[in-house]
C-alpha atoms as a PDB file:
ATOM      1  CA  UNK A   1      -1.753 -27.092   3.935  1.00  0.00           C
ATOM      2  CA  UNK A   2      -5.793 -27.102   4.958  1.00  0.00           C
ATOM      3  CA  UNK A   3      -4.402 -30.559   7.214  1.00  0.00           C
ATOM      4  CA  UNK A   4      -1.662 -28.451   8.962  1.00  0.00           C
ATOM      5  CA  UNK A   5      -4.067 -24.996   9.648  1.00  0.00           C
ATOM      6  CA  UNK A   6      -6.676 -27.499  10.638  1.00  0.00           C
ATOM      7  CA  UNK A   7      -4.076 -29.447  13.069  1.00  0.00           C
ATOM      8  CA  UNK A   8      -3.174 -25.733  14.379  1.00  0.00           C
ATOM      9  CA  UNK A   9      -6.417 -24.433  14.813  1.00  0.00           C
ATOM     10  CA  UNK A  10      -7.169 -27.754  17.155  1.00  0.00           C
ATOM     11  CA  UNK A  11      -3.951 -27.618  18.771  1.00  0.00           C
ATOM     12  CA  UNK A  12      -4.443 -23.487  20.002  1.00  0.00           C
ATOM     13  CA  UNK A  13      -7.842 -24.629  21.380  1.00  0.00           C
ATOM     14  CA  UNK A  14      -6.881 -27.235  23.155  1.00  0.00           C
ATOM     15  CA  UNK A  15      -4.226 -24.796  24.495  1.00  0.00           C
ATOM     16  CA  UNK A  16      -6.951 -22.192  25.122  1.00  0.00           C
ATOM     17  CA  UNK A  17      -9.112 -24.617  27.321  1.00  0.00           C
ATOM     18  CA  UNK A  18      -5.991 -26.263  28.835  1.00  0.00           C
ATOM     19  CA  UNK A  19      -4.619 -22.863  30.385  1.00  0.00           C
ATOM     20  CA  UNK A  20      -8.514 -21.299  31.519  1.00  0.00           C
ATOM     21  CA  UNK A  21      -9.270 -24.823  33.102  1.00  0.00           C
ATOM     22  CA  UNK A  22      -6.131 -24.794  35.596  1.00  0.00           C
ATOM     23  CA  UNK A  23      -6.067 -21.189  36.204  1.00  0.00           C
ATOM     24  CA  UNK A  24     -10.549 -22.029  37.009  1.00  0.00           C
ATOM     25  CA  UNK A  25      -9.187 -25.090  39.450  1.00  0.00           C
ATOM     26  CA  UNK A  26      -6.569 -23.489  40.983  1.00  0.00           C
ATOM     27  CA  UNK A  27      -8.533 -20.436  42.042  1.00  0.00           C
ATOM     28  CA  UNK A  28     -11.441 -22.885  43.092  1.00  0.00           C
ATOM     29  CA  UNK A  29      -8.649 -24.618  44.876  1.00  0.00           C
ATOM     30  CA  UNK A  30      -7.573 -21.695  47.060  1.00  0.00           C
ATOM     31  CA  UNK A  31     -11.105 -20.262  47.335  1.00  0.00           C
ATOM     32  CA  UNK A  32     -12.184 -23.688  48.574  1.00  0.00           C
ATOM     33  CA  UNK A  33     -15.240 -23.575  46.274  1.00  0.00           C
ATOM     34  CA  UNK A  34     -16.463 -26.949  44.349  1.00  0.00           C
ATOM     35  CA  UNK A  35     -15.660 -27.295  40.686  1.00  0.00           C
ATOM     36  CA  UNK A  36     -19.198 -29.161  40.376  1.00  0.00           C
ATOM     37  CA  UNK A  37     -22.133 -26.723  38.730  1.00  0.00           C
ATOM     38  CA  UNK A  38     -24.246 -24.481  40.397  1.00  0.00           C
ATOM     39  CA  UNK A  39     -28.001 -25.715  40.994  1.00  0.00           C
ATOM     40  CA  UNK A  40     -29.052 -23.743  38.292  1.00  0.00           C
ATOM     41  CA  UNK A  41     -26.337 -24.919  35.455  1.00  0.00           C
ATOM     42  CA  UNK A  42     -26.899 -28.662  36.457  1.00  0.00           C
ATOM     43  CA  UNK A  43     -29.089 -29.489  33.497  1.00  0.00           C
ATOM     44  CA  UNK A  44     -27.179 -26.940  30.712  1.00  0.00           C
ATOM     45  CA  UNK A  45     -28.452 -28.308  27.708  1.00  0.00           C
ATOM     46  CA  UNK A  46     -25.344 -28.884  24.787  1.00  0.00           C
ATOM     47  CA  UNK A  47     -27.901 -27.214  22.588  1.00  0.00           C
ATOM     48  CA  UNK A  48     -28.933 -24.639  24.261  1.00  0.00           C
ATOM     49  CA  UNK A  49     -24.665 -23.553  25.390  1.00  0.00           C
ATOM     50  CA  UNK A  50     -24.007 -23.332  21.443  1.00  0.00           C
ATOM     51  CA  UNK A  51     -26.675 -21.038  20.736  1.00  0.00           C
ATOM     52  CA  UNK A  52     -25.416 -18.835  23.571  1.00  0.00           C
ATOM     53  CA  UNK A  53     -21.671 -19.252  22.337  1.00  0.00           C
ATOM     54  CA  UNK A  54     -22.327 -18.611  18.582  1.00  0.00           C
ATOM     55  CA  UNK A  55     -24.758 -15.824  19.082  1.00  0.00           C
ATOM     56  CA  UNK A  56     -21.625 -14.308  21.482  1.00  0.00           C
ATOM     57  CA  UNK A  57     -19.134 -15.352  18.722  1.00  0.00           C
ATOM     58  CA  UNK A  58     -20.794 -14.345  15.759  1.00  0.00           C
ATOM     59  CA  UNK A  59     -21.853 -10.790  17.119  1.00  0.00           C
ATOM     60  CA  UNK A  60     -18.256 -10.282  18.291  1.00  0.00           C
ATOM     61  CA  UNK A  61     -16.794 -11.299  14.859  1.00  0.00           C
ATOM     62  CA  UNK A  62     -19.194  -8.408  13.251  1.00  0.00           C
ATOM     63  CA  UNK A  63     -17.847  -6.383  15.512  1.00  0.00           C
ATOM     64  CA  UNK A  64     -14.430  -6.401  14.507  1.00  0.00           C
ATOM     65  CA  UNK A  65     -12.845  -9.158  17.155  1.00  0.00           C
ATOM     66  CA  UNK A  66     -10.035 -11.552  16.516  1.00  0.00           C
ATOM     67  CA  UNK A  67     -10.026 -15.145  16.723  1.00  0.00           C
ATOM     68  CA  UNK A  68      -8.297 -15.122  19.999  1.00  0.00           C
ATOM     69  CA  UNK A  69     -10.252 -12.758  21.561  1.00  0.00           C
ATOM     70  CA  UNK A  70     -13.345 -14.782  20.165  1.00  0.00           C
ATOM     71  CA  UNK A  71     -11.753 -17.907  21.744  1.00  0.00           C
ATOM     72  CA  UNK A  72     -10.959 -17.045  25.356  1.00  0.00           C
ATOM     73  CA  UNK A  73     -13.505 -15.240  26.227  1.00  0.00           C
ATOM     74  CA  UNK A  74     -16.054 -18.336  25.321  1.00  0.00           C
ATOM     75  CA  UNK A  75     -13.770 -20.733  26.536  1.00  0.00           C
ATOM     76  CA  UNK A  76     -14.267 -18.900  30.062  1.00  0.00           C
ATOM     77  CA  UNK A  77     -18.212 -19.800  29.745  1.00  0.00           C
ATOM     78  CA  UNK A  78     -17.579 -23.264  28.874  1.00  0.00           C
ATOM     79  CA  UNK A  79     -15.014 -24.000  31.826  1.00  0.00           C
ATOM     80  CA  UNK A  80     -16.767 -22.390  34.608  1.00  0.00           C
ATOM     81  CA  UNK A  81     -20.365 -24.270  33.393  1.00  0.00           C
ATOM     82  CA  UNK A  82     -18.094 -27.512  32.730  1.00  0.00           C
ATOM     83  CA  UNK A  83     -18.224 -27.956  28.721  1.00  0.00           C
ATOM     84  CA  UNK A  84     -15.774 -28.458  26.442  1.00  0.00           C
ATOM     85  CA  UNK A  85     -16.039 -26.454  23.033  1.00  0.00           C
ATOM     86  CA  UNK A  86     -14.316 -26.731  19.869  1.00  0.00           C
ATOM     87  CA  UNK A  87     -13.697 -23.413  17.603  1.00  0.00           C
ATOM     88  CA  UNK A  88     -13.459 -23.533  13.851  1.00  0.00           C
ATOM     89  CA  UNK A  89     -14.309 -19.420  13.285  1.00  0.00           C
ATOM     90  CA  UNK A  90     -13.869 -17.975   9.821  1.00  0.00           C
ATOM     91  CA  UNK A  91     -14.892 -14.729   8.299  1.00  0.00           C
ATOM     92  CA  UNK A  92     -18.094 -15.274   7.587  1.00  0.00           C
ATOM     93  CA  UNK A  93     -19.703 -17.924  10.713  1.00  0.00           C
ATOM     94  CA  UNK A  94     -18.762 -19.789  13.140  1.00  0.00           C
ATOM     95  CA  UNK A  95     -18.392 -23.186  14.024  1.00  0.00           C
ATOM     96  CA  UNK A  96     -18.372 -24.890  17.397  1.00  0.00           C
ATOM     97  CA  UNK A  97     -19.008 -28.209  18.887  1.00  0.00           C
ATOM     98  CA  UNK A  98     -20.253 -28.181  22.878  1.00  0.00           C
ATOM     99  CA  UNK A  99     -19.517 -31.360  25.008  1.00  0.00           C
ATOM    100  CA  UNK A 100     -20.542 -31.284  28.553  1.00  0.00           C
ATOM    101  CA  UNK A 101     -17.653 -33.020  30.413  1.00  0.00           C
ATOM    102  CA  UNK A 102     -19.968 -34.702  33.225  1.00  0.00           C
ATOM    103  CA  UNK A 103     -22.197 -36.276  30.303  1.00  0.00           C
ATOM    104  CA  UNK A 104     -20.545 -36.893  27.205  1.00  0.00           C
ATOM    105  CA  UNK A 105     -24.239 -37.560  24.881  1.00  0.00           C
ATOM    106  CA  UNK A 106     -24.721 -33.978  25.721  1.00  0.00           C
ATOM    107  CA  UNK A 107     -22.790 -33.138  22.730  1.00  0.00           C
ATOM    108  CA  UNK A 108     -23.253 -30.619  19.671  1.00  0.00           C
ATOM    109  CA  UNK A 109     -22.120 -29.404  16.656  1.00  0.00           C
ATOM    110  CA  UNK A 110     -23.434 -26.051  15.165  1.00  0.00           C
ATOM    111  CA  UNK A 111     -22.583 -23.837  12.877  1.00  0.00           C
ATOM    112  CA  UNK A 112     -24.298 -19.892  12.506  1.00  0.00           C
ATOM    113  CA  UNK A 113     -23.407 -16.894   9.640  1.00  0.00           C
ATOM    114  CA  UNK A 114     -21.898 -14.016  10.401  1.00  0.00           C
ATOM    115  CA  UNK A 115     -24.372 -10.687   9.943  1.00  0.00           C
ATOM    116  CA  UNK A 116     -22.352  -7.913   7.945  1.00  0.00           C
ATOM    117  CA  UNK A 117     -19.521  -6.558  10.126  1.00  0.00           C
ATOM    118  CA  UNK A 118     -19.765  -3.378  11.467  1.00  0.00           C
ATOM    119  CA  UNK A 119     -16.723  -2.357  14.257  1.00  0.00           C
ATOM    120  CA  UNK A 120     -18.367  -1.536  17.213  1.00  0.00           C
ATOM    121  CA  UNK A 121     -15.974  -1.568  20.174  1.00  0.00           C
ATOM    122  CA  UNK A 122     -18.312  -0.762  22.945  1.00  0.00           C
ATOM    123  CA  UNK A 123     -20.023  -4.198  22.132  1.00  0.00           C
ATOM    124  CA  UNK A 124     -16.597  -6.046  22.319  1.00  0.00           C
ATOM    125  CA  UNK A 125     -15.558  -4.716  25.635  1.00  0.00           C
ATOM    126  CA  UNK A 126     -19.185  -5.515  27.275  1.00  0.00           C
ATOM    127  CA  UNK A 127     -19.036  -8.736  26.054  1.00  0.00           C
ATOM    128  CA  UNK A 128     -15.156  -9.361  27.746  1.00  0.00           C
ATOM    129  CA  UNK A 129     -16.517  -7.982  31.157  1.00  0.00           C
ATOM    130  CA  UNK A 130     -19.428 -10.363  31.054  1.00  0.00           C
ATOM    131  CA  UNK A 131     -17.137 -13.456  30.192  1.00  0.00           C
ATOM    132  CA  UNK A 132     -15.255 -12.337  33.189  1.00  0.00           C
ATOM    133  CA  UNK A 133     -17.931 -11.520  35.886  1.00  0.00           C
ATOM    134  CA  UNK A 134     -19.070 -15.075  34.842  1.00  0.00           C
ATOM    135  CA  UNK A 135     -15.546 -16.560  35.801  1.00  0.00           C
ATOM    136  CA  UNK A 136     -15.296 -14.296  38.706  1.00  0.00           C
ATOM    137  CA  UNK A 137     -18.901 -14.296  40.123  1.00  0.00           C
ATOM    138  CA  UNK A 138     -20.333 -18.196  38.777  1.00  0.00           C
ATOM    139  CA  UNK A 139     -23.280 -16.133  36.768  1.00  0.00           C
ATOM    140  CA  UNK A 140     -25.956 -18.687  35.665  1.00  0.00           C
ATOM    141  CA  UNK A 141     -26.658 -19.304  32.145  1.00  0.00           C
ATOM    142  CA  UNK A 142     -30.121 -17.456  32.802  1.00  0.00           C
ATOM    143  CA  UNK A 143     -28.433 -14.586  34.023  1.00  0.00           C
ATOM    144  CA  UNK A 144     -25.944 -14.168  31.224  1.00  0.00           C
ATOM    145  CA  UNK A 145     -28.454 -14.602  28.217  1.00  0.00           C
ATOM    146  CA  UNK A 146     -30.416 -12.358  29.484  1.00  0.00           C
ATOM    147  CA  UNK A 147     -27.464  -9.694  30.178  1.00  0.00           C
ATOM    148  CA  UNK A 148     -26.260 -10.599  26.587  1.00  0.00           C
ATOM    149  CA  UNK A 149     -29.485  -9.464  25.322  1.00  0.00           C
ATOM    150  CA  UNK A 150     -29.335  -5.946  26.479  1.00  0.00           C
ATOM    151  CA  UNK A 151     -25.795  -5.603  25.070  1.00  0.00           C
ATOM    152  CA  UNK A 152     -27.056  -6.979  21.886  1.00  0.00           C
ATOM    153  CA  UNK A 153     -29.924  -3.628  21.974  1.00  0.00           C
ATOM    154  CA  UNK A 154     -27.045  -1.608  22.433  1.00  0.00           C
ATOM    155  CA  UNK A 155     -27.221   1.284  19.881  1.00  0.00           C
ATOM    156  CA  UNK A 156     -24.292   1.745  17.148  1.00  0.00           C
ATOM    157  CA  UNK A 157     -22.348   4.907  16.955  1.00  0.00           C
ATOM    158  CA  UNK A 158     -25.002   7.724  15.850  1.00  0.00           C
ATOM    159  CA  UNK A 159     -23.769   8.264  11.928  1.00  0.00           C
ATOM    160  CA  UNK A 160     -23.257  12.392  11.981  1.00  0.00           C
ATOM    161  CA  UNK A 161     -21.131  12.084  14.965  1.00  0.00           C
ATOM    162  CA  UNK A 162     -19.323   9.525  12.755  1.00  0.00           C
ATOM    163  CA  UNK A 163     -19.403  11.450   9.984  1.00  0.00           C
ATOM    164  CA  UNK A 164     -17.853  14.062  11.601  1.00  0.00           C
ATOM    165  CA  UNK A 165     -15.190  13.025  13.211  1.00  0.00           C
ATOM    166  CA  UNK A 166     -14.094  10.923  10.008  1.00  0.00           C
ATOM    167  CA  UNK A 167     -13.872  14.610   8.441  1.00  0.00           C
ATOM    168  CA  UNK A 168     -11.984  15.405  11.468  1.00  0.00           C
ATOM    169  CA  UNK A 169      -9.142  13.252  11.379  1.00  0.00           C
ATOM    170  CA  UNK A 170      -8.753  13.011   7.877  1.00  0.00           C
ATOM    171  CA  UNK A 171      -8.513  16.343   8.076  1.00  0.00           C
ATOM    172  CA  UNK A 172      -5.727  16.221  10.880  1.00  0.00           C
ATOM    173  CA  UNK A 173      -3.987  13.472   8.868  1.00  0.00           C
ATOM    174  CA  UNK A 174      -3.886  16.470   6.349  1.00  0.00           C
ATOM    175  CA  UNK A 175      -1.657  18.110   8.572  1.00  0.00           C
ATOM    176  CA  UNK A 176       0.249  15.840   9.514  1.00  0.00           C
ATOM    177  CA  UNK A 177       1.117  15.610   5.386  1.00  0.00           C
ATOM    178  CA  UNK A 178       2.277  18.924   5.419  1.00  0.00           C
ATOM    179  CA  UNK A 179      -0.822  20.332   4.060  1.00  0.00           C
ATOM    180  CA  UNK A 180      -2.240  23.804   5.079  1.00  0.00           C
ATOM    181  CA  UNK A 181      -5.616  24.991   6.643  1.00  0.00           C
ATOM    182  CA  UNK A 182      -7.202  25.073   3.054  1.00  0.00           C
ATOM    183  CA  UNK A 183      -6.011  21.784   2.388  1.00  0.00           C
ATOM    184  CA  UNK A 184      -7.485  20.228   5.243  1.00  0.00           C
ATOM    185  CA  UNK A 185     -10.603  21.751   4.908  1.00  0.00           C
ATOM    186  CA  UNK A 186     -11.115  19.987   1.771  1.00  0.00           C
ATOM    187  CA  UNK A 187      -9.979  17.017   3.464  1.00  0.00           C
ATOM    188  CA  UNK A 188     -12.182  17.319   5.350  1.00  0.00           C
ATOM    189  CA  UNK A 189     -15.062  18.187   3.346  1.00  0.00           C
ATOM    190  CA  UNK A 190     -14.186  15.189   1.047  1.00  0.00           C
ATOM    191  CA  UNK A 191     -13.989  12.875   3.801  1.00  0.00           C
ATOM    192  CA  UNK A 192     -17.265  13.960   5.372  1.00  0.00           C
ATOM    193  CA  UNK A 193     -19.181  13.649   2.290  1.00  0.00           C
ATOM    194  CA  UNK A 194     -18.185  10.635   0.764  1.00  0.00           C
ATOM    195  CA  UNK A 195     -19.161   9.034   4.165  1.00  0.00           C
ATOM    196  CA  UNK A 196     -22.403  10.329   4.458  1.00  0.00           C
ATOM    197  CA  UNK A 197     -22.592   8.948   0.885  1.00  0.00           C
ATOM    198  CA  UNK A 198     -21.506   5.575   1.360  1.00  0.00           C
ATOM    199  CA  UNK A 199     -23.603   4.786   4.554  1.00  0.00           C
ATOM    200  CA  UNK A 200     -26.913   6.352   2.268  1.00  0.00           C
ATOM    201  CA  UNK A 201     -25.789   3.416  -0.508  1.00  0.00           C
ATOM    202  CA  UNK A 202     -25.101   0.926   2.197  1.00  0.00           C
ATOM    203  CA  UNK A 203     -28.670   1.685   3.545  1.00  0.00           C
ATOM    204  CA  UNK A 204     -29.948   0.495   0.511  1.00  0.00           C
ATOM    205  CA  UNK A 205     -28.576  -3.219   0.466  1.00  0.00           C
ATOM    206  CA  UNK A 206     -26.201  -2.560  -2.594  1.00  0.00           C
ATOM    207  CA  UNK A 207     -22.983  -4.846  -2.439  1.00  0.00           C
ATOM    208  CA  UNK A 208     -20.205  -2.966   0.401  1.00  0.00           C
ATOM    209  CA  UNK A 209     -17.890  -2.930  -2.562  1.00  0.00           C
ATOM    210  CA  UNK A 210     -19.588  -1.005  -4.994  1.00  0.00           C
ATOM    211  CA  UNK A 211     -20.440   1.969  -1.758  1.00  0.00           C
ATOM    212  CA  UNK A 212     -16.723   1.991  -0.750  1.00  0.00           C
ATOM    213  CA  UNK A 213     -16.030   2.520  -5.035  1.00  0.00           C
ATOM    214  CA  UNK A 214     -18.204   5.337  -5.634  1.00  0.00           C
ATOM    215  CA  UNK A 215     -17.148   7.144  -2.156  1.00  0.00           C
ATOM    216  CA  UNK A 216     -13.736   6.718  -2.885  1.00  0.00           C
ATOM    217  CA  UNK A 217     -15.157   8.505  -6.261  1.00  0.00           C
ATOM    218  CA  UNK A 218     -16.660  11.039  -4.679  1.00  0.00           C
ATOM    219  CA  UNK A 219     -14.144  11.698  -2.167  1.00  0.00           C
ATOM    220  CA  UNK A 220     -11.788  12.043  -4.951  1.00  0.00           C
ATOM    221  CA  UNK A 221     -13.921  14.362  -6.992  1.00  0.00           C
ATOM    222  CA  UNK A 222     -13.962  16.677  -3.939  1.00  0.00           C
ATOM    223  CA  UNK A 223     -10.631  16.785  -3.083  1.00  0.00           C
ATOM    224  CA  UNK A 224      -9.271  16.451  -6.716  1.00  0.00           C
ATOM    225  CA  UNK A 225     -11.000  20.208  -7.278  1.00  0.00           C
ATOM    226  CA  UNK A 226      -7.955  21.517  -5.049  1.00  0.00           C
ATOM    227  CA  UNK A 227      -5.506  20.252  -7.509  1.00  0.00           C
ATOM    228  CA  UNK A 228      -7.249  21.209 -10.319  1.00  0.00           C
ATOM    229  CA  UNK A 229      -8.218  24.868  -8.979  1.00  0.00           C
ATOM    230  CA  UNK A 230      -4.247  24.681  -7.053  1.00  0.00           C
ATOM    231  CA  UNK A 231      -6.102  25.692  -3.432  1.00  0.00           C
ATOM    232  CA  UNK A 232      -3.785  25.429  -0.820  1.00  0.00           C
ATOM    233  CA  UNK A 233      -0.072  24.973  -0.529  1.00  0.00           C
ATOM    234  CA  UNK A 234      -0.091  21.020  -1.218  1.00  0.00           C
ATOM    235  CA  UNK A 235      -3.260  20.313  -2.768  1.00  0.00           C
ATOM    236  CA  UNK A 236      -2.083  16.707  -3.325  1.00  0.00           C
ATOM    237  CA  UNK A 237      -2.115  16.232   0.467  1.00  0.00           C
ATOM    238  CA  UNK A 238      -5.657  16.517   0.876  1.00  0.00           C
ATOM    239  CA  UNK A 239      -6.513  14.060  -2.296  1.00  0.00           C
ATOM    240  CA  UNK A 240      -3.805  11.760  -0.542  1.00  0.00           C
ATOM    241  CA  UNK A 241      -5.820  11.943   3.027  1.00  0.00           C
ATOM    242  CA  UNK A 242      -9.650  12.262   1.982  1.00  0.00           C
ATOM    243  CA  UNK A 243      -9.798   8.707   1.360  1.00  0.00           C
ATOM    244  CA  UNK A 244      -7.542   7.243   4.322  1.00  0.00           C
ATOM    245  CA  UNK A 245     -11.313   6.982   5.890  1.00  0.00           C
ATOM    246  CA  UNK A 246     -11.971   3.992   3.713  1.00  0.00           C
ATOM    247  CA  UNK A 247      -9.096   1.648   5.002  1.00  0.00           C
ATOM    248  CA  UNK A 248      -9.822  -1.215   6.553  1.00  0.00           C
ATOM    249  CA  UNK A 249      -7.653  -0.611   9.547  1.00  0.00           C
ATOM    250  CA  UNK A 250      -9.517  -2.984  11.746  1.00  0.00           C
ATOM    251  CA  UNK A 251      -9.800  -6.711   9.396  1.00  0.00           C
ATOM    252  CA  UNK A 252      -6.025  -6.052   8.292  1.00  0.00           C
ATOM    253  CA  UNK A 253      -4.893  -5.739  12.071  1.00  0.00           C
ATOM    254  CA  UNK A 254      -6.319  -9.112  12.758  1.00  0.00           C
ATOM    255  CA  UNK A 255      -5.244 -10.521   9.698  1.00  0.00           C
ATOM    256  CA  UNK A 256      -1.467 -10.049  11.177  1.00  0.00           C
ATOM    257  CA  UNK A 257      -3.205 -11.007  14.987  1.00  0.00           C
ATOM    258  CA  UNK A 258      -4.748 -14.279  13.387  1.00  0.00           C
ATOM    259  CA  UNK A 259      -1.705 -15.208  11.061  1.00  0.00           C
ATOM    260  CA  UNK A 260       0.348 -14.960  14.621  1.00  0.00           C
ATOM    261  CA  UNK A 261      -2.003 -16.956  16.683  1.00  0.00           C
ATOM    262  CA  UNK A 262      -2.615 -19.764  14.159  1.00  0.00           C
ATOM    263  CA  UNK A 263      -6.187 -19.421  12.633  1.00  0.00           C
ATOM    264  CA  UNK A 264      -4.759 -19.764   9.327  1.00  0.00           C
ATOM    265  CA  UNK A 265      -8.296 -19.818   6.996  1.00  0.00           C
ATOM    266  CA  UNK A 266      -9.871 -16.590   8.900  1.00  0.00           C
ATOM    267  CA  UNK A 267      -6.501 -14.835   8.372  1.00  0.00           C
ATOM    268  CA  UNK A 268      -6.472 -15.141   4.476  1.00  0.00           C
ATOM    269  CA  UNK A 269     -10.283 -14.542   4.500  1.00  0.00           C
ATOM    270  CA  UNK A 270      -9.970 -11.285   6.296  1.00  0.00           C
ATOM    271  CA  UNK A 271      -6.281 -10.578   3.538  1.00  0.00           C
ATOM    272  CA  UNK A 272      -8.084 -11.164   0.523  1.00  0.00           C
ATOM    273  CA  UNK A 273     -11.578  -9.207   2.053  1.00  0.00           C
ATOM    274  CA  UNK A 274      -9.149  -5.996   3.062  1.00  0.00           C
ATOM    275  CA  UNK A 275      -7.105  -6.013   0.116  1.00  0.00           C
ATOM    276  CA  UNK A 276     -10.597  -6.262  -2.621  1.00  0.00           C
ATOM    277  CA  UNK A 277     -11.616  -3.282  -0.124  1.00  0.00           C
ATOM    278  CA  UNK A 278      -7.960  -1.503  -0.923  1.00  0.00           C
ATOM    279  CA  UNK A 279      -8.570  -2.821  -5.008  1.00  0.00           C
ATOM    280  CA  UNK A 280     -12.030  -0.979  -4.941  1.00  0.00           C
ATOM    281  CA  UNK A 281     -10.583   2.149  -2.951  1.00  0.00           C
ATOM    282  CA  UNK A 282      -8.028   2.313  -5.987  1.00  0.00           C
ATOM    283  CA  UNK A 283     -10.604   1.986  -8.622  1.00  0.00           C
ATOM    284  CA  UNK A 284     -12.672   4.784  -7.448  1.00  0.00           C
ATOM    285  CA  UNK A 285      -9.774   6.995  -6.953  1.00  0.00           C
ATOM    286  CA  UNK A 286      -8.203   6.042 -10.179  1.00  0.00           C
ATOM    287  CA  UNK A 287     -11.424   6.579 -12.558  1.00  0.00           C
ATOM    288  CA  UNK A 288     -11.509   9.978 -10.602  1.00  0.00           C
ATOM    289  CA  UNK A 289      -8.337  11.107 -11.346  1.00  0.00           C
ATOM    290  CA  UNK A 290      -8.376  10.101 -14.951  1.00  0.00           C
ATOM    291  CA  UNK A 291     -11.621  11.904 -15.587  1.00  0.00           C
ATOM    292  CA  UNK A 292     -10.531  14.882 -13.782  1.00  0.00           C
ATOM    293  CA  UNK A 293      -7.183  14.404 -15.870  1.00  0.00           C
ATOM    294  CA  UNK A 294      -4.851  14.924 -12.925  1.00  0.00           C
ATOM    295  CA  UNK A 295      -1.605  13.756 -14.352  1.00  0.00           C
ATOM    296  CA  UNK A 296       0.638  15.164 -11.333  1.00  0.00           C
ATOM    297  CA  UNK A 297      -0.766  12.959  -8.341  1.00  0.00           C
END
């Protein structure tokens, strides 16, 4: 099985490198422009390329990107600066071997952790417009570490803003469950608490799974005093809602993404990370309930 993933994994980045080189030589071709480097890129070190590339990778794999995504948009730095790269990404790092196709001793293998993810969107999209004014406009090497840099100082979403509009559409998810205006309010309240409450924890360096437990506690606790004090017309609704917050929408969509595309290993690392993040969401809730002694949920 690890012989087959591993024989897919090679085969979609060959097909990745094949399909970005031709499409880079044919519109060299009709632009009449040399596929030789620029002046600047002539002495790219293989080194220096794969700290570029996994700092890029890396940072976009924190920031909630798939393996594809990850993949073409490096493999459009590599063919325009004439490299060849290899891709082994999981969950947790990234591994990629540089070969510069005009001197094959400039060659490297590296490997690099993943930080703790964090989806940040903006940073994805920056990064895809740089990969492409690089393909488009021949940016030098200088040029793009340095633009990477600023997108790296890029702030993340301001948490009360965050906070609030989790409230917010757990609260409209409330709605949407047939629940009434005081049942979304303590949604909403639920929601917005428990948030604040697990970023506070996650501030402090404790494990991710033990901050999504106790806010799925918390959240619980909040909402569960509708049921228990029967506020609203379907107080059930809101205890349903609260904790939809705490799904990890983002790794299970490119768990399916991955499976589809062929990276095999990073898909069941991002399945079995999701689904301890659903186990811990049901923990949390569950203790909740059975100390509030909710029997009708």
């Amino acid at each position: 099985m690890n012989i087959i993933s591993e024989q897919k994994k090679h085969e979609i980045n060959s097909f990745y490198y094949s399909f970005i080189s031709l499409q880079y030589i044919f519109q060299n071709m009709i632009s009449d422009n040399s596929l030789n480097k620029s002046t600047s890129d002539k002495n790219i070190s293989a080194q220096r390329l794969a700290d570029l590339m996994l700092d890029m990778g890396i940072y976009m794999l924190a920031s909630g990107a798939h393996c594809g995504r990850l993949a073409s948009n490096l493999t459009r730095l590599a063919v325009v600066w004439r490299f060849e790269i290899d891709l082994n990404p999981s969950f947790r790092g990234l591994q990629i071997t540089v070969k510069d196709l005009d001197d094959t001793s400039n060659t490297i293998t590296r490997y690099k952790s993943s930080p703790s993810h964090n989806v940040h969107l903006a940073v994805l999209t920056e990064v895809s417009h740089l990969s492409w004014r690089v393909w488009d406009e021949k940016l030098s090497i200088d040029i793009v570490e340095k633009e990477f840099a600023e997108i790296k100082k890029k702030s993340s979403y301001k948490e009360p803003v965050v906070a609030l509009a989790v409230g917010v559409s757990c609260a409209g998810l409330c709605f949407f469950s047939f629940g009434d205006i005081y049942n979304a309010l303590i949604a909403f309240l639920g929601a917005f608490i428990g948030f604040c409450i697990k970023s506070r924890i996650s501030k402090m360096n404790f494990n991710p799974m033990i901050a999504i437990a106790i806010a799925a506690f918390v959240t619980t606790l909040i909402s569960g005093l509708g049921s228990i004090y029967n506020i609203g017309e379907h107080p059930e609704a809101a205890m349903a809602t609260a904790v939809l917050y705490l799904i990890p929408g983002v790794p299970l969509i490119n768990t399916v993404i991955d499976l589809i595309e062929g990276y095999l290993s990073s898909a069941m690392n991002r399945a079995m990370f999701s689904g301890f993040i659903l186990l811990c969401i049901a923990t949390g809730m569950t203790l909740c309930i059975t100390l509030l002694g909710i029997d009708n949920f």
